[in-house]
Each structure stands twice: as structure tokens, then as C-alpha cells.
N, C-alpha and C. Protein backbone atom coordinates (compact mmCIF):
# COMPACT_ATOMS: atom_id res chain seq x y z
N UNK A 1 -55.63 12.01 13.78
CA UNK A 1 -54.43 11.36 13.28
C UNK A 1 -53.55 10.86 14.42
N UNK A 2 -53.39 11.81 15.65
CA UNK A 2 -52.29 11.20 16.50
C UNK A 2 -53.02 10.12 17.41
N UNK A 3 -54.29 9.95 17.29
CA UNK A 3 -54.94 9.17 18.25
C UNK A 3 -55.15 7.87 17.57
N UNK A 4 -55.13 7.58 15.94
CA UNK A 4 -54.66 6.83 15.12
C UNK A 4 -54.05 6.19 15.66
N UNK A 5 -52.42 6.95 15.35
CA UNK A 5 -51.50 6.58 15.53
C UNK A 5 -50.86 6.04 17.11
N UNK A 6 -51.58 6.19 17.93
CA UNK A 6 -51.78 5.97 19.43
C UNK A 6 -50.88 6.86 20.13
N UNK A 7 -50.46 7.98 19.95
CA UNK A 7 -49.94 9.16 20.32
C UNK A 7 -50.86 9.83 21.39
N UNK A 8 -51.78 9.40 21.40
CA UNK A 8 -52.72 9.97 22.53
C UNK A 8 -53.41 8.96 23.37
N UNK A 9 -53.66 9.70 24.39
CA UNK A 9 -54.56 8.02 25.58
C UNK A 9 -55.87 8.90 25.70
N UNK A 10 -57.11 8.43 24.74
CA UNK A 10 -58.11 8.94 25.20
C UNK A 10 -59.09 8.75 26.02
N UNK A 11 -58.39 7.78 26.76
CA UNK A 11 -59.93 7.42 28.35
C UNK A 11 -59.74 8.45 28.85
N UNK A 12 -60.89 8.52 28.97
CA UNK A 12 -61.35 9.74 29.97
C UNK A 12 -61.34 9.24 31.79
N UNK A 13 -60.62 10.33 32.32
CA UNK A 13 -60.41 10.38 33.67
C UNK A 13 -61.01 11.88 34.24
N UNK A 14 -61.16 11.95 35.55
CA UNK A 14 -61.06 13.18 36.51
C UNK A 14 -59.88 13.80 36.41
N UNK A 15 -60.17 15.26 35.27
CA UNK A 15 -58.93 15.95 35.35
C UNK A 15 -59.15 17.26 35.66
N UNK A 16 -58.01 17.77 36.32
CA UNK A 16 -57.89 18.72 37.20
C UNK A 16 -57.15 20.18 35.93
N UNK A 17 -58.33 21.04 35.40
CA UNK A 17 -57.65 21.67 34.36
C UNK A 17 -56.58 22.53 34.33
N UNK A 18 -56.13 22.96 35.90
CA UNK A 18 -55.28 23.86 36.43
C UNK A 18 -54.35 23.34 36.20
N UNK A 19 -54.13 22.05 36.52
CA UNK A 19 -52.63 21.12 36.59
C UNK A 19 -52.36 20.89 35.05
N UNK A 20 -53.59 20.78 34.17
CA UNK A 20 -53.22 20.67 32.90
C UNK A 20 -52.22 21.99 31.82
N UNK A 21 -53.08 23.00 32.84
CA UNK A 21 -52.57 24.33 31.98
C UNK A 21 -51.19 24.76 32.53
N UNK A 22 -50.66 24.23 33.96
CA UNK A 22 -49.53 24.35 34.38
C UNK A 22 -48.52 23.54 33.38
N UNK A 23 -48.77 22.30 33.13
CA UNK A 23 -47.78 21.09 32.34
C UNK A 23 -47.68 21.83 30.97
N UNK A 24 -48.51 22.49 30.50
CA UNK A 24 -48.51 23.05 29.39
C UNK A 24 -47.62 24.46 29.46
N UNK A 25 -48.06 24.96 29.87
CA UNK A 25 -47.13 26.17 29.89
C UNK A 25 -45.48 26.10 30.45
N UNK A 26 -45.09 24.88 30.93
CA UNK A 26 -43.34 24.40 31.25
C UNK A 26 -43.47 23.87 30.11
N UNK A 27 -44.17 23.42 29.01
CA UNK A 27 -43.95 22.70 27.86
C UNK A 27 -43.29 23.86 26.74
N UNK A 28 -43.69 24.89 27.15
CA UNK A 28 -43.59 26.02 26.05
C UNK A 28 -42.30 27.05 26.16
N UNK A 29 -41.93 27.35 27.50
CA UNK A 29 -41.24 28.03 28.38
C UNK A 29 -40.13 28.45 27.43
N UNK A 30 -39.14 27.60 26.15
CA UNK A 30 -38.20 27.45 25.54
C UNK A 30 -38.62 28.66 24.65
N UNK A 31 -39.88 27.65 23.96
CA UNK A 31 -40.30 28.83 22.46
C UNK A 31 -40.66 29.98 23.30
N UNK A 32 -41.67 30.36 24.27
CA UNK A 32 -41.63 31.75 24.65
C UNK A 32 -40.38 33.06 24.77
N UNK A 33 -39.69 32.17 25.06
CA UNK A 33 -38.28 33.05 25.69
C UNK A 33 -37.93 33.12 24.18
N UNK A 34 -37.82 32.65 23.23
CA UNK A 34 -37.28 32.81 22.30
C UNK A 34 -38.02 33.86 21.39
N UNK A 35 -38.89 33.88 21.51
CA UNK A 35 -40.22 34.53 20.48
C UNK A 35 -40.39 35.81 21.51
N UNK A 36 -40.13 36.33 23.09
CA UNK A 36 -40.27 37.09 23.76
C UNK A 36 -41.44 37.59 23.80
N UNK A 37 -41.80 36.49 24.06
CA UNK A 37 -43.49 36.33 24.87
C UNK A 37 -43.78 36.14 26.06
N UNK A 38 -44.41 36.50 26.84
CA UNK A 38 -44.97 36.49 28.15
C UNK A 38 -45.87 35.60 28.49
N UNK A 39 -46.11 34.23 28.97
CA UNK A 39 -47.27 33.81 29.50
C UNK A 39 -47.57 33.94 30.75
N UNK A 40 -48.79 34.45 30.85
CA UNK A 40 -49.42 34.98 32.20
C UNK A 40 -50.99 33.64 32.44
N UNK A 41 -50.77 33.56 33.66
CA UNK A 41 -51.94 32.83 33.75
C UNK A 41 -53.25 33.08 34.77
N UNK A 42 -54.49 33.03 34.62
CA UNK A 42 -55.45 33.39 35.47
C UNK A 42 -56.14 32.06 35.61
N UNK A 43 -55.61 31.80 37.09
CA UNK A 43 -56.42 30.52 36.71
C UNK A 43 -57.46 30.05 38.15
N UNK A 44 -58.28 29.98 38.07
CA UNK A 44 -59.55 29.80 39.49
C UNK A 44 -59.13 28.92 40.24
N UNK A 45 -59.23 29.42 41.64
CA UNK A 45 -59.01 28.38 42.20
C UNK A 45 -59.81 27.68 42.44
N UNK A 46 -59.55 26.24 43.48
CA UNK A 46 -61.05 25.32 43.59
C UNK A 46 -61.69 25.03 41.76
N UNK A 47 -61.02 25.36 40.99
CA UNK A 47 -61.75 25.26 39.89
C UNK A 47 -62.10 23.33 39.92
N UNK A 48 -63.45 23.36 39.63
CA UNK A 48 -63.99 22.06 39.40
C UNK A 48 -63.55 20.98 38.72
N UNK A 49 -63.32 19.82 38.91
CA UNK A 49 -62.72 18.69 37.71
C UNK A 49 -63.84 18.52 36.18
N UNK A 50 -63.40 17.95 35.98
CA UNK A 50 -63.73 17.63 34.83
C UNK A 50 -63.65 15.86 34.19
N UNK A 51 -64.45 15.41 33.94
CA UNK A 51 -64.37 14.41 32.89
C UNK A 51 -63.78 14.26 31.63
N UNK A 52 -62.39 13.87 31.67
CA UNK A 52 -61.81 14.53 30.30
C UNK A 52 -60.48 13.30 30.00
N UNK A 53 -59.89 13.51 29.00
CA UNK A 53 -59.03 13.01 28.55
C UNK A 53 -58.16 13.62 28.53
N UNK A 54 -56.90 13.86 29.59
CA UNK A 54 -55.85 14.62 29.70
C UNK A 54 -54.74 14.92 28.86
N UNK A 55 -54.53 13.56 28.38
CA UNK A 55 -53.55 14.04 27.15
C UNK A 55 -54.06 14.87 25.95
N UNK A 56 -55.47 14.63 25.69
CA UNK A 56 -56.26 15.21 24.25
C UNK A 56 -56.17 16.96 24.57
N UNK A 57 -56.78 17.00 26.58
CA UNK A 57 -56.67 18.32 26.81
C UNK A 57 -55.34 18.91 26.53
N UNK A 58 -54.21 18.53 26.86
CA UNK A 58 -53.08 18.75 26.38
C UNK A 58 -52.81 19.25 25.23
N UNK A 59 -53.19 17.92 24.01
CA UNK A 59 -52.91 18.42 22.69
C UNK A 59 -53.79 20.37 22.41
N UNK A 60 -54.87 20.25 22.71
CA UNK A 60 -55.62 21.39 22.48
C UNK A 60 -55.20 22.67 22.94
N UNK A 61 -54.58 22.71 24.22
CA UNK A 61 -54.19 23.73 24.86
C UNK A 61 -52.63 23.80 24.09
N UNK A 62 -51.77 22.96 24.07
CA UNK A 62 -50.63 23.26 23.22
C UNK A 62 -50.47 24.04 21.77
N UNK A 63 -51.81 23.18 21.34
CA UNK A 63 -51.91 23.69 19.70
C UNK A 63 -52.31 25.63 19.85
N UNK A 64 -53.23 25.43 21.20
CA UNK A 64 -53.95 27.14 21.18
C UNK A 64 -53.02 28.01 21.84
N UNK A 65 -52.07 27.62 22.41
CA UNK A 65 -50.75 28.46 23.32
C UNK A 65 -49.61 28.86 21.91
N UNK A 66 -49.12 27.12 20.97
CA UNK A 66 -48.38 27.77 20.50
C UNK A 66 -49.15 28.41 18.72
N UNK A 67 -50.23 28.55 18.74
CA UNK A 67 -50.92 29.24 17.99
C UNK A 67 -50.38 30.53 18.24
N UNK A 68 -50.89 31.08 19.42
CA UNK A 68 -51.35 32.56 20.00
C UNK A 68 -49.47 32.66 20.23
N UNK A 69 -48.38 31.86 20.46
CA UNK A 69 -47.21 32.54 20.53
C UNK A 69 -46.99 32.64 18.94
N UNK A 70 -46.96 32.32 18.02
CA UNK A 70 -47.27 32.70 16.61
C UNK A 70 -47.26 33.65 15.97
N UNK A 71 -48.57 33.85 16.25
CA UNK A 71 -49.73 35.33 16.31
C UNK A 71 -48.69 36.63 16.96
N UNK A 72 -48.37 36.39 17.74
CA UNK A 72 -47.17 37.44 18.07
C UNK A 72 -46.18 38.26 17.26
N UNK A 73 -45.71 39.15 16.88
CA UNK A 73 -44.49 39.36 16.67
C UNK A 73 -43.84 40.53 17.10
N UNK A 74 -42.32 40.97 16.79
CA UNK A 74 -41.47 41.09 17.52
C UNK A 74 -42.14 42.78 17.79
N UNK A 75 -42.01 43.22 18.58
CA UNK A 75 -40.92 43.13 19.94
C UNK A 75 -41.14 41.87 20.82
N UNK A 76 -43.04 41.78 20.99
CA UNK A 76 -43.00 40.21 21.62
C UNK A 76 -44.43 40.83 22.11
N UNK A 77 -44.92 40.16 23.09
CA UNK A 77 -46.46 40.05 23.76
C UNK A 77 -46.62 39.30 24.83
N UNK A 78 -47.67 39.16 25.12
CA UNK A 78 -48.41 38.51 25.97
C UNK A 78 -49.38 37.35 25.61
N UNK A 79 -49.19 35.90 25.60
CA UNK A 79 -50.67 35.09 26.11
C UNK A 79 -50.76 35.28 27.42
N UNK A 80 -52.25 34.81 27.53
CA UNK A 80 -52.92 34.90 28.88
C UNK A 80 -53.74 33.37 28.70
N UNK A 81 -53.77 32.60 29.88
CA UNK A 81 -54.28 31.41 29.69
C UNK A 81 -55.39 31.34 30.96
N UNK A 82 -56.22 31.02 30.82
CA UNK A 82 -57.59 31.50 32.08
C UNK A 82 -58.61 30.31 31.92
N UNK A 83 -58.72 29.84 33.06
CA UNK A 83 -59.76 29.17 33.31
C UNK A 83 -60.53 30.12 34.69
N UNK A 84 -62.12 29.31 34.32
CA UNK A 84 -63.34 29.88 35.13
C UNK A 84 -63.89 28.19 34.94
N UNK A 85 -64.83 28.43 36.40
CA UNK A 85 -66.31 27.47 36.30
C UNK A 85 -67.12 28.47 35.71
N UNK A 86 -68.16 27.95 35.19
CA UNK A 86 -69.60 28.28 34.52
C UNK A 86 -70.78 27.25 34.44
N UNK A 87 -71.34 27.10 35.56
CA UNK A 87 -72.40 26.57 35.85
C UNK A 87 -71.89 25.05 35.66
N UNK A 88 -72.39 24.31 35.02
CA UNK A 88 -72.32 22.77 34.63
C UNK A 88 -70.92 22.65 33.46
N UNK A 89 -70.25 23.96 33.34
CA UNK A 89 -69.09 23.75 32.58
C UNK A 89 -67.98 24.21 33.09
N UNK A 90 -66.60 24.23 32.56
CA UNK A 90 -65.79 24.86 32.78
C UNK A 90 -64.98 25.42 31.53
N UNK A 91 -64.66 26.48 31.79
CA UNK A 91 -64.34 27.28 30.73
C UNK A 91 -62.89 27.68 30.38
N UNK A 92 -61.72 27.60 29.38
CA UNK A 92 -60.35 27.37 29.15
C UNK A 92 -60.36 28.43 27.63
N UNK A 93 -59.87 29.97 28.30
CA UNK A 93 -59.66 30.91 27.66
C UNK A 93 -57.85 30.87 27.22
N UNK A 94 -57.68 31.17 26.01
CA UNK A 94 -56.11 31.41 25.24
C UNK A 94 -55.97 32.87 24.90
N UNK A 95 -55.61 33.95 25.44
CA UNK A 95 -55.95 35.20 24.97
C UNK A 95 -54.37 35.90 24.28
N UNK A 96 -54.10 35.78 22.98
CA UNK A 96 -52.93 36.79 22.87
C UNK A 96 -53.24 37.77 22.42
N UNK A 97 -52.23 39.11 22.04
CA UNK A 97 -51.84 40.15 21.93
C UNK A 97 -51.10 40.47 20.44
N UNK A 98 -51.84 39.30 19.72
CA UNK A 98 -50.63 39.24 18.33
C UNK A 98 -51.70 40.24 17.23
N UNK A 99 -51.39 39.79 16.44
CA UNK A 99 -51.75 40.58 14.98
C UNK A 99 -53.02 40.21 14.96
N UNK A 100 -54.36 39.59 15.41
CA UNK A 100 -55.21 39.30 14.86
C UNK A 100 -56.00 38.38 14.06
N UNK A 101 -56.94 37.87 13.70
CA UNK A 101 -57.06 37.44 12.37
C UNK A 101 -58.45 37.96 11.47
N UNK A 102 -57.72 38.26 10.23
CA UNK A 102 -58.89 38.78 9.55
C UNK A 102 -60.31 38.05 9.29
N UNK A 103 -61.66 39.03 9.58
CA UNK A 103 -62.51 38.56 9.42
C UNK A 103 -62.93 37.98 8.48
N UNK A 104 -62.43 37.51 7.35
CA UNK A 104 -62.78 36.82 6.14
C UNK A 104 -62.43 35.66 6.86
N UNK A 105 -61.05 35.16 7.46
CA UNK A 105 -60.52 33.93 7.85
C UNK A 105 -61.33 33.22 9.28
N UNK A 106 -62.18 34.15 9.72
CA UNK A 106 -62.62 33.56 11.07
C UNK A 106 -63.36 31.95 10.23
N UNK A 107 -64.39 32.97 9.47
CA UNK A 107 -65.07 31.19 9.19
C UNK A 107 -64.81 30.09 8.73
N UNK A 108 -63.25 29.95 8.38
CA UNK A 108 -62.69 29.01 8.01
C UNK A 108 -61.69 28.25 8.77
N UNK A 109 -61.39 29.39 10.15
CA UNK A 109 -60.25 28.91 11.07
C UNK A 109 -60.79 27.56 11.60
N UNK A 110 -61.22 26.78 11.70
CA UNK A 110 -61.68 25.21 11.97
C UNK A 110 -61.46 23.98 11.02
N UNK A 111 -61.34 24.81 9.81
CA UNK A 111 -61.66 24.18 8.71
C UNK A 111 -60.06 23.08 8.22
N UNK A 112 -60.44 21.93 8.40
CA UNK A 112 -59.29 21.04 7.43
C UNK A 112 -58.71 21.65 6.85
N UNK A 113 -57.41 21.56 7.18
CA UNK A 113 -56.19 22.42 5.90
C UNK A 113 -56.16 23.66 5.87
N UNK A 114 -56.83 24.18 6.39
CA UNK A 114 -56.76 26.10 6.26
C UNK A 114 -55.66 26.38 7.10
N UNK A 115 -54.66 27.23 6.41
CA UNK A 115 -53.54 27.78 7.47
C UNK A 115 -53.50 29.24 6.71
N UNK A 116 -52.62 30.07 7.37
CA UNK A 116 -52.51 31.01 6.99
C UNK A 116 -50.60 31.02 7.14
N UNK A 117 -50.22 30.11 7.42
CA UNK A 117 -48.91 30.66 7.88
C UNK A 117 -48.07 29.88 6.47
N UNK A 118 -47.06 30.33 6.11
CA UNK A 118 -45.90 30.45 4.90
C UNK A 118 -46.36 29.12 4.93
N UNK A 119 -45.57 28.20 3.65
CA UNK A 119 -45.77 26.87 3.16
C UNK A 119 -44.40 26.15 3.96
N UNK A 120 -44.23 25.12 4.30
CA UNK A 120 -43.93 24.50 5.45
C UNK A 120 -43.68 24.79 6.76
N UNK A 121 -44.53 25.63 6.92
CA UNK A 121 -44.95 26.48 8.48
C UNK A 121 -46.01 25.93 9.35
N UNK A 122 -46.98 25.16 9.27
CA UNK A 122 -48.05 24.78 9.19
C UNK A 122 -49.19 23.84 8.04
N UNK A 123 -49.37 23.00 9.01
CA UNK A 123 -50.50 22.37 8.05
C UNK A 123 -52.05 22.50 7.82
N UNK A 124 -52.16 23.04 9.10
CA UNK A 124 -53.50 23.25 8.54
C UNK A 124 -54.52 22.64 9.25
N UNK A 125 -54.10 21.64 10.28
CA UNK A 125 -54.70 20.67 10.75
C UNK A 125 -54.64 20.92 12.17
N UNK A 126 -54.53 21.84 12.84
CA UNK A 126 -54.48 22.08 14.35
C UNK A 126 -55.63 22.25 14.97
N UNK A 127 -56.23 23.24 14.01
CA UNK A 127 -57.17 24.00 15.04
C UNK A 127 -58.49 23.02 14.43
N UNK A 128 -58.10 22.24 13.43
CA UNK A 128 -59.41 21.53 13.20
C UNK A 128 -59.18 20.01 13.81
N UNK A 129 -58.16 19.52 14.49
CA UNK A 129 -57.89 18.75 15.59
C UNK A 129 -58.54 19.06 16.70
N UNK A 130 -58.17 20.53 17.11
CA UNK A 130 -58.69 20.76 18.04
C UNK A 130 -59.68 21.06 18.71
N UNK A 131 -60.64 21.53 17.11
CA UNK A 131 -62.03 21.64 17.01
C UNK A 131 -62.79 20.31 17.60
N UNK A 132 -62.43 19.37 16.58
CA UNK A 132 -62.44 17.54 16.86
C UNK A 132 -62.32 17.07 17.99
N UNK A 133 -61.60 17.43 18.90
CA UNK A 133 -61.32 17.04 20.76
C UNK A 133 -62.20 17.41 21.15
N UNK A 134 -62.39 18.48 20.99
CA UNK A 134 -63.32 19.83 22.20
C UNK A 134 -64.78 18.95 22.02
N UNK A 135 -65.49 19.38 20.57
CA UNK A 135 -66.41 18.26 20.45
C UNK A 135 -66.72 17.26 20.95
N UNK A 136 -65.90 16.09 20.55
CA UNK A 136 -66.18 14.63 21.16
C UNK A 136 -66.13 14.97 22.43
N UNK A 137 -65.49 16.00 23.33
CA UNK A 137 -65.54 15.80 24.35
C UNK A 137 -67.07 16.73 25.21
N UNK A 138 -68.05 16.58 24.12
CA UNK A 138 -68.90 17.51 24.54
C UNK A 138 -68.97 19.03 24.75
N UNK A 139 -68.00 19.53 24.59
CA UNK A 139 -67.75 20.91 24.44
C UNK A 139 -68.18 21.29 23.19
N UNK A 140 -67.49 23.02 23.10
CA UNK A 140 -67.33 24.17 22.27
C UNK A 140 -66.45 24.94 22.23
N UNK A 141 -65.67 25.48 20.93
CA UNK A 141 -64.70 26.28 20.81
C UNK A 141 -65.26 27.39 20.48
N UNK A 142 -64.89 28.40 20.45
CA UNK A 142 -65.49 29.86 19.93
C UNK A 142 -64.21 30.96 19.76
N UNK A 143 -63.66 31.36 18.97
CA UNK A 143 -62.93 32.17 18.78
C UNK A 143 -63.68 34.01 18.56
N UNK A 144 -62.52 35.20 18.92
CA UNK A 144 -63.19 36.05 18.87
C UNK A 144 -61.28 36.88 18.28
N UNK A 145 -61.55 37.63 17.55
CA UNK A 145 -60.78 38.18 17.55
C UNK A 145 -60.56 39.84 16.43
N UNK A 146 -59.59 40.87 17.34
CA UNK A 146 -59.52 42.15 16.23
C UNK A 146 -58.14 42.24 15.60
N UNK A 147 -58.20 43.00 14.89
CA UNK A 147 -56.78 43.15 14.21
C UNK A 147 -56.00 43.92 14.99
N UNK A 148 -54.76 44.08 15.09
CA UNK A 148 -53.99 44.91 15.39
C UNK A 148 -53.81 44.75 17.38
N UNK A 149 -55.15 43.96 17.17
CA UNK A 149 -55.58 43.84 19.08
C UNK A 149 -55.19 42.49 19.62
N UNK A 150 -55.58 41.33 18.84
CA UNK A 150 -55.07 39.93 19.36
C UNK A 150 -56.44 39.02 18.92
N UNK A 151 -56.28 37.93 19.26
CA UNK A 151 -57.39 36.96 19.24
C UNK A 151 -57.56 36.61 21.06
N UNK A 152 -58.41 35.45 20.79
CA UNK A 152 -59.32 34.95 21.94
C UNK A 152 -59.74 34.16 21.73
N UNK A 153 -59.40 32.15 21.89
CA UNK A 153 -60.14 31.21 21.70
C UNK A 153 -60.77 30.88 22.91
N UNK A 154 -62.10 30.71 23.48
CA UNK A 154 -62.54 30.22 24.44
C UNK A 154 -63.21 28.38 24.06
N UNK A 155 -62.76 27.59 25.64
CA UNK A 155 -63.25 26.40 24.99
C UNK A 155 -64.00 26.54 26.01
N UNK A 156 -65.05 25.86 25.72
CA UNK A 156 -66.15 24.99 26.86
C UNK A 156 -66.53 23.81 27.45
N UNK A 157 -65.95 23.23 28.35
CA UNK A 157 -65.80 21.76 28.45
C UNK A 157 -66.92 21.71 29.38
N UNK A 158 -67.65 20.66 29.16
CA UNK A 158 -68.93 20.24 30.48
C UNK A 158 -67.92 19.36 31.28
N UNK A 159 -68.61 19.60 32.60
CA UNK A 159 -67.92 18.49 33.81
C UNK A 159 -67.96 17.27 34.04
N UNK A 160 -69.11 16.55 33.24
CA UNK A 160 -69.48 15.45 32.43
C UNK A 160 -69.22 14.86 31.50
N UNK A 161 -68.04 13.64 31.58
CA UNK A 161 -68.45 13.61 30.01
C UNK A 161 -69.52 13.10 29.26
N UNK A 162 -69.35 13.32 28.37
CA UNK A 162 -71.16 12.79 27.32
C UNK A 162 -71.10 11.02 27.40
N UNK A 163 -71.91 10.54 27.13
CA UNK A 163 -72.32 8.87 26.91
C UNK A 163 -71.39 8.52 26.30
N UNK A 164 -70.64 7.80 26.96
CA UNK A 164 -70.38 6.66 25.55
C UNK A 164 -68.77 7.05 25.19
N UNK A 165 -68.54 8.01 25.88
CA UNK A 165 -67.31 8.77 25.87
C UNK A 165 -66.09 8.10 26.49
N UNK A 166 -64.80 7.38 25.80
CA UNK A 166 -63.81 6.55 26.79
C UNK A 166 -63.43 7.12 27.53
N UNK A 167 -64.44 5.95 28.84
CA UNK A 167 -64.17 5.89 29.74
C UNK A 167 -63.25 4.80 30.41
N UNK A 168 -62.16 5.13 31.15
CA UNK A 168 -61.54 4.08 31.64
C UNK A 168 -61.76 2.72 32.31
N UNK A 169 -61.35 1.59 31.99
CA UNK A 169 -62.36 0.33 31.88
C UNK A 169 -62.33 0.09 33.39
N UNK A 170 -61.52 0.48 34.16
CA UNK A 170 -62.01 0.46 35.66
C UNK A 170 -63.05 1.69 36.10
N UNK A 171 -63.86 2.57 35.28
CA UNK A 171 -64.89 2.82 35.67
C UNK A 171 -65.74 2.01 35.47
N UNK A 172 -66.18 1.20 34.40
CA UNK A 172 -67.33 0.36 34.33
C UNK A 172 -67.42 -0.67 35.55
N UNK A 173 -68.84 -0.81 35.64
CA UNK A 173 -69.68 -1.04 36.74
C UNK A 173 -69.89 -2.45 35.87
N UNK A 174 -69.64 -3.89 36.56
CA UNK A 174 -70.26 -5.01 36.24
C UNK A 174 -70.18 -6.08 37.19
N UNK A 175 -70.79 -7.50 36.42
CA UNK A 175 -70.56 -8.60 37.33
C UNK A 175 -69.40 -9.51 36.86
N UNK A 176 -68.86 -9.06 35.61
CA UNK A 176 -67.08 -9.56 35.11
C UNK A 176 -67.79 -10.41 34.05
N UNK A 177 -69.13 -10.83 33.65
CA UNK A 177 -69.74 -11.48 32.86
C UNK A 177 -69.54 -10.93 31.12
């Protein structure tokens, strides 16, 4: 929908995921303090670039930060935001400390319209946005999570992007023909 609406720039460039998860986490800084949450970050150094669409990475990591500040409640918690390399990928962990989600709801957390949160709290459409990015962008999402313990979305981005994937028109290679 926001890429519709041109709310997003999806050529893909060389992006640097550290710098992404930094812009993101000053994006949040307000609601944390307010919700008395902690974001902590682990993040590799030298970590490898990536072929990616920076703003889309954006949307995804926003939606999974202010997910997991959510998931929280009071006295308050911890996210943890972590990147690793992994061979031909790189890997972008969201880890909070909130309530969980029940195992009936895991297989639906992707799903169009599924929310769990009060009625004009959420639509429903985040995590299956964000499902939608990760994808096109050749990746994988995988969530893991216990009750009472927190969740864990891990994404998987290859360092490549896949064929065919917008790419910025000053990458293409021609004779201007």
C-alpha cells in the first residue's frame, strides 16, 4: 500500500544495515521513553552490505521495533536489535521481553488483517507488509516466541539482490539504445 502510494523508494541500493538500525532506533527514542522500554543494540561490526531498498528496510524494522515495544508492558522491558553475517546472508534479529504470543496465533502472525491488539489499535497489516518486503527482497522472516518470556523475529536478507529486483537505473549497464 505505501509503495502504491509512493511513500516508499524501492530501488535497490548498497545498504549498510547498521546505519539502518541506528536511523531506526532515533526514530523510536520518544515512544520508548514513554512505554519505559530499553533499546539495546548488538550490532557486528564490518557487518557486510547488502543489496536492498533502504527505505522498505526501514519500514520493516520500524513495524518489528514498534511491534516488540507493544508487546511490552508496564513496568517496561527491553528490545534488543542484532544484526550478524551468515554466510551469503545477513541476518536482522528484533528480540523483546514482552508478553509473548500464543501458539495458536504464531500461524497466522503474517497473515492479512490478523491483529491481536484492541479495535482501532492496529490493522492488521504490518507484519504481513513486512512479510511482503523481506520476500521480494529475497529473504525470510521467522518468528519464535514463549509466553511470559518475549518473542523473536529474525529476518534473513541475502547480500544479493534477486533478478529483476529495482535496481537503480544508474546501475544498468548499456549503450543508451
Amino acid at each position: 500500500l505505501l509503495s502504491f502510494a509512493r511513500k516508499t523508494d524501492p530501488t535497490v541500493r548498497e545498504v549498510n544495515l547498521n546505519e539502518v538500525v541506528d536511523k531506526v532506533i532515533g526514530l523510536t527514542s520518544q515512544k520508548t521513553r514513554y512505554a519505559n522500554v530499553r533499546v539495546e543494540t548488538e550490532l557486528s561490526p564490518g557487518l557486510p552490505t547488502i543489496q536492498a531498498s533502504s527505505s522498505e528496510l526501514q519500514q520493516v524494522l520500524l513495524n518489528l521495533v514498534n511491534n516488540a515495544i507493544d508487546a511490552i508492558e508496564r513496568p517496561g522491558g527491553i528490545v534488543t536489535v542484532a544484526t550478524r553475517p551468515a554466510g551469503d546472508e545477513v541476518v536482522l534479529e528484533v528480540r523483546d521481553t514482552g508478553k509473548g504470543i500464543p501458539e495458536a496465533n504464531l500461524a497466522r502472525i503474517f497473515d492479512p488483517f490478523f491483529t491481536t491488539k484492541p479495535v482501532g489499535q492496529g490493522t492488521g497489516l504490518g507484519l504481513s507488509i513486512c512479510y511482503g518486503i523481506v520476500e521480494k527482497m529475497g529473504g525470510r522472516i521467522t518468528v519464535e516466541s514463549e509466553i511470559e518470556k518475549g518473542s523473536t523475529f529474525t529476518v534473513f536478507l541475502p547480500r544479493e539482490a534477486p533478478a529483476g529486483v529495482g535496481k537503480a537505473e544508474s546501475d544498468f549497464e548499456g549503450d543508451g539504445s
